[in-house]
Protein backbone atom coordinates (compact mmCIF):
# COMPACT_ATOMS: atom_id res chain seq x y z
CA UNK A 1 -50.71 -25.21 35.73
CA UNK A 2 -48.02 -23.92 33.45
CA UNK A 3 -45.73 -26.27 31.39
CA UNK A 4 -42.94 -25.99 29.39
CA UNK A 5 -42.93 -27.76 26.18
CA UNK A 6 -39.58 -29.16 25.48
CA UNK A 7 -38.72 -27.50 22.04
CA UNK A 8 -39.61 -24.43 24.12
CA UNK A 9 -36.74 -25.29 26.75
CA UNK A 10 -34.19 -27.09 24.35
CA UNK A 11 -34.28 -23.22 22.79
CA UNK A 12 -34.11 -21.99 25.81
CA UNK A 13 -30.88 -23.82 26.37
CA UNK A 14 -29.10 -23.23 23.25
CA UNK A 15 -29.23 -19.78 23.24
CA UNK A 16 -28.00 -19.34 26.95
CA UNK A 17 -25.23 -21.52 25.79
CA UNK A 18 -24.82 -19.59 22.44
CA UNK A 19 -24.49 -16.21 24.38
CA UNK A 20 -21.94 -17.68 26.66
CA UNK A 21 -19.80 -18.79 23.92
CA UNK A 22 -20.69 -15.71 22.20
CA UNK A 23 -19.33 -14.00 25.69
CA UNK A 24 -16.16 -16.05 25.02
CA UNK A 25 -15.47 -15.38 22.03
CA UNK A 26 -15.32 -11.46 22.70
CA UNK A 27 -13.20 -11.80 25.86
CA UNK A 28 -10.93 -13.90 23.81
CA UNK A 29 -10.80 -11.62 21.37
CA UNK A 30 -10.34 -8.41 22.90
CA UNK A 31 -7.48 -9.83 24.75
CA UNK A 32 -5.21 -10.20 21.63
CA UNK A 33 -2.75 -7.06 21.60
CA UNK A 34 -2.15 -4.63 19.25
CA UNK A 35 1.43 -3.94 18.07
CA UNK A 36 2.79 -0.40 18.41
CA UNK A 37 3.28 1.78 15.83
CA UNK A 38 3.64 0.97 11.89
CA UNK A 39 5.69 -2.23 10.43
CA UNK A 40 7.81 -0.74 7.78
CA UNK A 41 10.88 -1.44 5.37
CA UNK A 42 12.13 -0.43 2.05
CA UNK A 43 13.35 -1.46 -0.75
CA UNK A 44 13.23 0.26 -4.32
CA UNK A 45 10.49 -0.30 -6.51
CA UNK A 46 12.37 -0.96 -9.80
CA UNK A 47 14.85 -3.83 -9.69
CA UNK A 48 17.07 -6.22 -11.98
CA UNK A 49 18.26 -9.53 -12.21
CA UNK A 50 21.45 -10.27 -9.85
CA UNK A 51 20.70 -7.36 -7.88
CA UNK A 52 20.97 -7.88 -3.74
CA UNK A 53 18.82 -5.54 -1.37
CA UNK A 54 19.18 -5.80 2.46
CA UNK A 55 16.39 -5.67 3.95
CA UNK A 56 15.41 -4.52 7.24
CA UNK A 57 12.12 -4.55 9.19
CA UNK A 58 11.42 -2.13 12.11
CA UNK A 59 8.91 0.31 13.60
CA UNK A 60 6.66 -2.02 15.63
CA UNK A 61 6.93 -2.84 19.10
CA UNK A 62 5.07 -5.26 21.90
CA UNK A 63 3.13 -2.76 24.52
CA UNK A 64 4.15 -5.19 27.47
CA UNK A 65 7.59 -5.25 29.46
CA UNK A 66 9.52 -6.60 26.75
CA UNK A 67 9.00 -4.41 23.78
CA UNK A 68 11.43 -6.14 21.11
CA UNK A 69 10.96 -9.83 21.44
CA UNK A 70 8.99 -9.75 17.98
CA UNK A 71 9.07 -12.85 15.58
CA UNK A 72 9.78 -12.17 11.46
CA UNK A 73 8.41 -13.83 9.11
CA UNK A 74 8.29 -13.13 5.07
CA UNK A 75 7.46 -14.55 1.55
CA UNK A 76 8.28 -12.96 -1.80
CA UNK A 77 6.29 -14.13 -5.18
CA UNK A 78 9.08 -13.78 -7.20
CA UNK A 79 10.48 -17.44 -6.10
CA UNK A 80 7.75 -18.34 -3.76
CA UNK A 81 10.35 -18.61 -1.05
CA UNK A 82 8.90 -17.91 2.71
CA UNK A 83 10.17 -18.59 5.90
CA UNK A 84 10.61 -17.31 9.75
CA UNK A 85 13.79 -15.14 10.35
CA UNK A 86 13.43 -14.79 13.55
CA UNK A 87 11.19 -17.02 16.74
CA UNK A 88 9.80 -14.43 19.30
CA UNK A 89 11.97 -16.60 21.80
CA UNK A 90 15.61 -16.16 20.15
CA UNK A 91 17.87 -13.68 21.25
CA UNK A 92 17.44 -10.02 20.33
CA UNK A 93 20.91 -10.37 19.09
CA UNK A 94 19.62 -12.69 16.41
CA UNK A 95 17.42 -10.16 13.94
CA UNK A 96 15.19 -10.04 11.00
CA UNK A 97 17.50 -8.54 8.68
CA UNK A 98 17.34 -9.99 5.18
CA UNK A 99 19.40 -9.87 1.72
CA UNK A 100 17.26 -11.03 -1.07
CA UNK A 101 18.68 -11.31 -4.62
CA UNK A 102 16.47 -11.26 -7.54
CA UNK A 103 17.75 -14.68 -8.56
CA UNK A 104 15.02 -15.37 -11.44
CA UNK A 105 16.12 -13.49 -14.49
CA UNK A 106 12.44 -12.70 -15.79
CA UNK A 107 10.48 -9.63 -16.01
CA UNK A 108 7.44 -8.91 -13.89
CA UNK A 109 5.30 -7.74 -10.99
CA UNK A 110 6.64 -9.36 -8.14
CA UNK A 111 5.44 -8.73 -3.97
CA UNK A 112 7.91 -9.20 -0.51
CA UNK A 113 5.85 -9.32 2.59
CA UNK A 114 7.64 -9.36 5.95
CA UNK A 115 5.24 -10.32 8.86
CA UNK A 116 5.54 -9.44 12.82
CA UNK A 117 4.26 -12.08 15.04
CA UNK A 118 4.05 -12.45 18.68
CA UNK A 119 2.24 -14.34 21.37
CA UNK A 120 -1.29 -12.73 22.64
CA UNK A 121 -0.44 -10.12 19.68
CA UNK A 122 -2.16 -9.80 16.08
CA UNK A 123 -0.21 -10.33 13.30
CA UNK A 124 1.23 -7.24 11.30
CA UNK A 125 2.50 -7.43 7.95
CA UNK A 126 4.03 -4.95 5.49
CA UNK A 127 4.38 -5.70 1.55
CA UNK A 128 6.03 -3.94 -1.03
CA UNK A 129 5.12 -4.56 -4.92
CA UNK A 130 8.36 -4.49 -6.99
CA UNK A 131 8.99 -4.47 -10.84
CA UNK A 132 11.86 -6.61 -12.13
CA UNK A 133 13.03 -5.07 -15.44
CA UNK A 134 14.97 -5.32 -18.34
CA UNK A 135 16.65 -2.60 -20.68
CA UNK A 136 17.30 -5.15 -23.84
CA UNK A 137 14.67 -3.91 -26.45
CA UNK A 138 12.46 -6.21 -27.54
CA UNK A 139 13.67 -9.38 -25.36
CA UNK A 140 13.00 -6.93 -22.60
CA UNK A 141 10.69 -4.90 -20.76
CA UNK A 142 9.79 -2.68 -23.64
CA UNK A 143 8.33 -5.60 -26.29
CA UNK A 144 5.88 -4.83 -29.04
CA UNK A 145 7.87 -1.79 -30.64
CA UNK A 146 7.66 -3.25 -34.24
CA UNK A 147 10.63 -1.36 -35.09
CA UNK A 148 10.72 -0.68 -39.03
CA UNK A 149 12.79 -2.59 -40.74
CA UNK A 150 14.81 0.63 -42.37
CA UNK A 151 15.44 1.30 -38.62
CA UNK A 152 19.13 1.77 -38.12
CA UNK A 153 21.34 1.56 -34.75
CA UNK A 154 23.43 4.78 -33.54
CA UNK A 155 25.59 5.07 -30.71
CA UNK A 156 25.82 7.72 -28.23
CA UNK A 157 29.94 8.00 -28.11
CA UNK A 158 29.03 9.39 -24.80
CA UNK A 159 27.68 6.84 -22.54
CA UNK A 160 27.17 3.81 -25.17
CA UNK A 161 23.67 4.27 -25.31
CA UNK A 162 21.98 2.95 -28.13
CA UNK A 163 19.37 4.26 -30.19
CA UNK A 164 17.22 2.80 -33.42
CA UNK A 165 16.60 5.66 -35.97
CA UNK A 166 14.93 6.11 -38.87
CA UNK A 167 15.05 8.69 -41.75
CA UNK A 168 11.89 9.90 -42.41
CA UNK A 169 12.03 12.22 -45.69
CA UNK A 170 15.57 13.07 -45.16
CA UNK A 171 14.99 13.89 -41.57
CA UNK A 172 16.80 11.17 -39.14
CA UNK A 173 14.55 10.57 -36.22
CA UNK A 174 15.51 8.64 -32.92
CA UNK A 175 12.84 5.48 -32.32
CA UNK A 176 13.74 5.88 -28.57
CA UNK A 177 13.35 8.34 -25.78
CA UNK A 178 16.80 9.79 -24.95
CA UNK A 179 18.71 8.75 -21.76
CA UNK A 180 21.54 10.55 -21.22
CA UNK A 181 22.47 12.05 -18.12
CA UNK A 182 25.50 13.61 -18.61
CA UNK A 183 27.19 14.15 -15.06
CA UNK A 184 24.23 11.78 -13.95
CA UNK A 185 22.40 15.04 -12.89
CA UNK A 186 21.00 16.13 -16.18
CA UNK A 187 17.11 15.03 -16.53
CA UNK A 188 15.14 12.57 -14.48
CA UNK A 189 14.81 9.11 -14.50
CA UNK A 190 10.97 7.75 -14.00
CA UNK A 191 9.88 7.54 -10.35
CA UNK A 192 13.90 8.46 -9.36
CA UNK A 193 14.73 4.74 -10.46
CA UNK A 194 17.83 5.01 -12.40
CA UNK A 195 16.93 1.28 -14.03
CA UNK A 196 14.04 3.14 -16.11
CA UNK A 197 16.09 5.34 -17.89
CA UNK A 198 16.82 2.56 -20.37
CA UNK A 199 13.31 1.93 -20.76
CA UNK A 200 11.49 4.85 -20.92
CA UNK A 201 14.06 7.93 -21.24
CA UNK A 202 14.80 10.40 -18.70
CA UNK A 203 12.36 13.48 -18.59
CA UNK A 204 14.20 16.84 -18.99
CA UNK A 205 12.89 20.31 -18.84
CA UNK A 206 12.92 22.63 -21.25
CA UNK A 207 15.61 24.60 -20.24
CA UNK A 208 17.69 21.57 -20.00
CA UNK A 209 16.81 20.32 -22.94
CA UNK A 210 17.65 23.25 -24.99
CA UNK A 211 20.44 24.68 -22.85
CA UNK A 212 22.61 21.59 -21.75
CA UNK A 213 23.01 20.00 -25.07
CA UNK A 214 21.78 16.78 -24.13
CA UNK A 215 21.74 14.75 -27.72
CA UNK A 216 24.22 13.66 -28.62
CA UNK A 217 26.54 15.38 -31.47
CA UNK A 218 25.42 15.93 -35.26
CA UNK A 219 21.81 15.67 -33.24
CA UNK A 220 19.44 18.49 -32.34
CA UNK A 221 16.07 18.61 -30.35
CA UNK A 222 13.58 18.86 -33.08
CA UNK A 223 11.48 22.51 -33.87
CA UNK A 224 7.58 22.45 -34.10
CA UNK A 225 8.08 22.45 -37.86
CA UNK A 226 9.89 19.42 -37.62
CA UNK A 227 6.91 17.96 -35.67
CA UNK A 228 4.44 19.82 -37.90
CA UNK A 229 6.27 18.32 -40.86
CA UNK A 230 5.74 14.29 -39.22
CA UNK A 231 2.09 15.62 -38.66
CA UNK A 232 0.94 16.78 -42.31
CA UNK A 233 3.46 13.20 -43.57
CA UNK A 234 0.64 10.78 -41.36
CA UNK A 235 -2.17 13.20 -40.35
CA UNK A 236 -5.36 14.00 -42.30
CA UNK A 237 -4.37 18.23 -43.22
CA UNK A 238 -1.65 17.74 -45.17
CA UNK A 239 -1.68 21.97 -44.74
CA UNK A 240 -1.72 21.91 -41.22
CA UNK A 241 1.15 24.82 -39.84
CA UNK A 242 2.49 25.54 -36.42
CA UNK A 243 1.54 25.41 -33.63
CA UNK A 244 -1.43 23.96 -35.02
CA UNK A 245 -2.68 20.15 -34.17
CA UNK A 246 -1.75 17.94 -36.83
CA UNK A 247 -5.27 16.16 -36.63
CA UNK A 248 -5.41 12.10 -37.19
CA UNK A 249 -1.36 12.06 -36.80
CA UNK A 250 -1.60 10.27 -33.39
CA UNK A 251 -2.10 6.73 -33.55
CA UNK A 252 0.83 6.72 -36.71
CA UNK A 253 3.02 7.73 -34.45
CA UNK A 254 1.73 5.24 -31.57
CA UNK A 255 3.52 1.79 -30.50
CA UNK A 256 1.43 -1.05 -29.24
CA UNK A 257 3.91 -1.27 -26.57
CA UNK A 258 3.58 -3.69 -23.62
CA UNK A 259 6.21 -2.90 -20.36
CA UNK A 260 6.73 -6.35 -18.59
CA UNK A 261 3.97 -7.51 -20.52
CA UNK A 262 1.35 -5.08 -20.13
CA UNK A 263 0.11 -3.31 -22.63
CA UNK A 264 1.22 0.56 -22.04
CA UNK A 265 -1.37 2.33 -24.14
CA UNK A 266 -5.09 3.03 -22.48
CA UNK A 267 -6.86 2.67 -25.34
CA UNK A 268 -7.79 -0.17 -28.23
CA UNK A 269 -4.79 -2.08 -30.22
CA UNK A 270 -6.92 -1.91 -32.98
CA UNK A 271 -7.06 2.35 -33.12
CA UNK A 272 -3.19 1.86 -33.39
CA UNK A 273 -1.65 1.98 -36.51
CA UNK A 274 2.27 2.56 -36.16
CA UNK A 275 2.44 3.78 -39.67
CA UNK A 276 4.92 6.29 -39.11
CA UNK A 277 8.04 4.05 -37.06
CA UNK A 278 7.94 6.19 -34.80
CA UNK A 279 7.36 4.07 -31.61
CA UNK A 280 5.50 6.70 -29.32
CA UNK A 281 5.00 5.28 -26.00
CA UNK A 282 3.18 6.72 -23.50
CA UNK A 283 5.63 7.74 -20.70
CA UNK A 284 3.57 10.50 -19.15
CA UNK A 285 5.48 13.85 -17.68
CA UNK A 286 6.64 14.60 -14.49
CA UNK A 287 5.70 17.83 -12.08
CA UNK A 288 8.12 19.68 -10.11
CA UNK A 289 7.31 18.85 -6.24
CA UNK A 290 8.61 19.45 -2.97
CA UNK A 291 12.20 19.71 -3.92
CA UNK A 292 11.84 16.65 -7.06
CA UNK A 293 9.31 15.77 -9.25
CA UNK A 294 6.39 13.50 -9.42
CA UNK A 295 5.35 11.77 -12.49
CA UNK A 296 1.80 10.80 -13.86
CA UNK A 297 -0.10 10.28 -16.64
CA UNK A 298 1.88 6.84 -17.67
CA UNK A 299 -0.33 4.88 -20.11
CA UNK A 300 -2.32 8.29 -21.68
CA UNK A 301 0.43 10.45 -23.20
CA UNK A 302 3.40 10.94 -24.85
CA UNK A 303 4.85 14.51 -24.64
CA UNK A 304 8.20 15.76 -26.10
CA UNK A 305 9.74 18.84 -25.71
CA UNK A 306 10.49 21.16 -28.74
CA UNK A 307 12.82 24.00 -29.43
CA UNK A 308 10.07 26.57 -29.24
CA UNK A 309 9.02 28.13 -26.88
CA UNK A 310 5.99 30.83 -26.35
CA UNK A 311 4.79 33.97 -24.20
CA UNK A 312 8.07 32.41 -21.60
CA UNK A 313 6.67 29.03 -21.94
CA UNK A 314 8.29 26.07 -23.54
CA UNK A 315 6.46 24.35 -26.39
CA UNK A 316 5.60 20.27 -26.39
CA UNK A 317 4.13 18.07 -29.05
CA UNK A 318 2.46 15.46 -27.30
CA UNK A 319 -0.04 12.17 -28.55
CA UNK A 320 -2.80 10.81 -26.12
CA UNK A 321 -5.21 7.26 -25.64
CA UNK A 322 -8.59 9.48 -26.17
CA UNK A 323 -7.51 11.97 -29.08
CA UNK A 324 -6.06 11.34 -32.64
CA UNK A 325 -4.07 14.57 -33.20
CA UNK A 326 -0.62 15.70 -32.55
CA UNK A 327 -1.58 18.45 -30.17
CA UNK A 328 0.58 20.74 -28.73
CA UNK A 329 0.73 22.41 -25.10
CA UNK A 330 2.98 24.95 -23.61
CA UNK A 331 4.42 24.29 -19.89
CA UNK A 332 6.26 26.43 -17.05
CA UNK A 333 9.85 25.97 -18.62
CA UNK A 334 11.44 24.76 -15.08
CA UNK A 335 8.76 22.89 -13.11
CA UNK A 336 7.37 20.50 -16.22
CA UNK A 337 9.66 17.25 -17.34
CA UNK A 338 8.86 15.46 -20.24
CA UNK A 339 11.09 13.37 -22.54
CA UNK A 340 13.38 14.18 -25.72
CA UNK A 341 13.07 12.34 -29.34
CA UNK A 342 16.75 13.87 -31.30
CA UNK A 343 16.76 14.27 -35.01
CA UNK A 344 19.68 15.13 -37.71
């Protein structure tokens, strides 16, 4: 006669039971809903203290009979506020709409998250990562210049800009990328945020920058040779001509930068030297597309435009995190944006 041992049908037991819960579990979960469509809503990406953005979510919907009676939620990591806006049950007069003020006067990476919640429906969420900045040199954003102490203040009678400069062998250089804008059409400001001008200059191309006259007066957009001439002052070949590269030049002209505390440069502190005052930061360039630019290589290069130009292209000097020349390139004079340093 057979007999069952009982370990044999305690097993037995458990797993019928586990597959029934297991049978459960998937029932359960394949009756949670899935929102409609995308949970979206803007808001720019470079902000300052005491600014106020309304905020509105929108783009999902419930699949069922009642497509708008959606609950909001959010939380932001600037204050660590959070909170509902809106109960699935209230009125769809009542709505999710939000105005948040950057109320902490600090510089930073910061995150809002709105979240869409409903009954029988998985949760959505959207997040944007935003950058709180700062123009004030120094106390700023932009820390870690180590301007020269022969560094001198000039003011663009223009738009009260203000630039450090510094004479370098009778040449006066500007320690800052330019930012004028003229009409507010001239140039580019980083990633279309008009806040970043301040920080990191606008980027021009070369037919602005040599046809709109965009330093300021008793100031010109320096020649190769006045780059050539910075080049054979902290560089290695003192007889080094243009359009040569002026070869160990680079990290003289570097800053050990940091933007909201982050070191800018991709490469070691310690392969910086800042000899020359210059206070190269590495602000990338920007590429004409689809009606605007884009920008990119932030953190590996700083380009500038010259007054040169070659074979219909314009002429750059530019520095990088894996080289130590001053190199130059030549770019398509309408569709490449890169930033200005003036001298007198």
């Amino acid at each position: 006669m057979m007999r069952f041992r009982p370990c044999t049908a305690l097993l037995t037991l458990a797993l019928g039971a586990a597959l029934c819960f297991s049978c459960k579990k998937e029932e359960e979960e394949s009756s949670v809903n899935a929102f409609s469509g995308t949970l979206t809503f803007n808001m720019p990406e470079y902000v300052a203290y005491g600014q106020v953005f309304h905020l509105v979510p929108g783009g999902v919907s419930r699949t069922d009979d009642t497509p708008d009676q959606i609950g909001y939620s959010y939380e932001e990591t600037l204050t660590g506020a959070s909170g509902t806006l809106r109960a699935e049950a209230d009125p769809l007069s009542k709505t999710a709409e939000f105005d948040f003020e950057i109320s902490k006067d600090t510089v930073g990476t910061f995150t809002f998250t709105y979240y869409a919640f409903a009954d029988g429906y998985a949760k959505r969420s959207a997040a944007r990562t935003f950058y709180v900045v700062n123009p004030v040199l120094e106390t700023g954003s932009l820390s870690g210049l180590n301007l020269p102490a022969a560094a001198y203040i000039f003011t663009d009678a223009r738009d009260g800009q203000q630039y450090p400069a510094l004479d370098i062998d009778g040449t006066s250089w500007m320690l800052r990328n330019l930012a004028y804008a003229g009409d507010g059409t001239l140039g580019t400001p980083y990633a279309g945020a008009e806040l970043m001008s301040e920080i990191y200059g606008r980027y021009y191309t070369w037919t602005e920058a040599t046809t709109a006259s965009p330093c300021p007066a008793g100031w010109r957009l320096p020649t190769d040779a006045d780059w050539v001439a910075i080049g054979r002052k902290y560089g290695s070949d003192p007889s080094v001509s243009s359009p040569e590269t002026a070869p160990g030049a680079g990290p003289a002209l570097m800053s050990d930068a940091s933007f909201n505390r982050e070191r800018m440069w991709a490469r070691p502190s310690a392969s910086i030297t800042g000899e020359s005052g210059l206070c190269c930061i590495p602000t990338g360039y920007a590429l004409a597309s689809d009606g605007g630019f884009s920008y990119t290589a932030t953190g590996g290069f700083a380009v500038f435009w010259t007054a040169d130009d070659s074979g219909g292209l314009g002429l750059s000097r530019y520095v990088n995190y894996n080289g130590d020349g001053l190199y130059t390139s030549l770019h398509d004079k309408n569709d490449f944006a890169c930033t200005i340093r003036c001298v007198k």
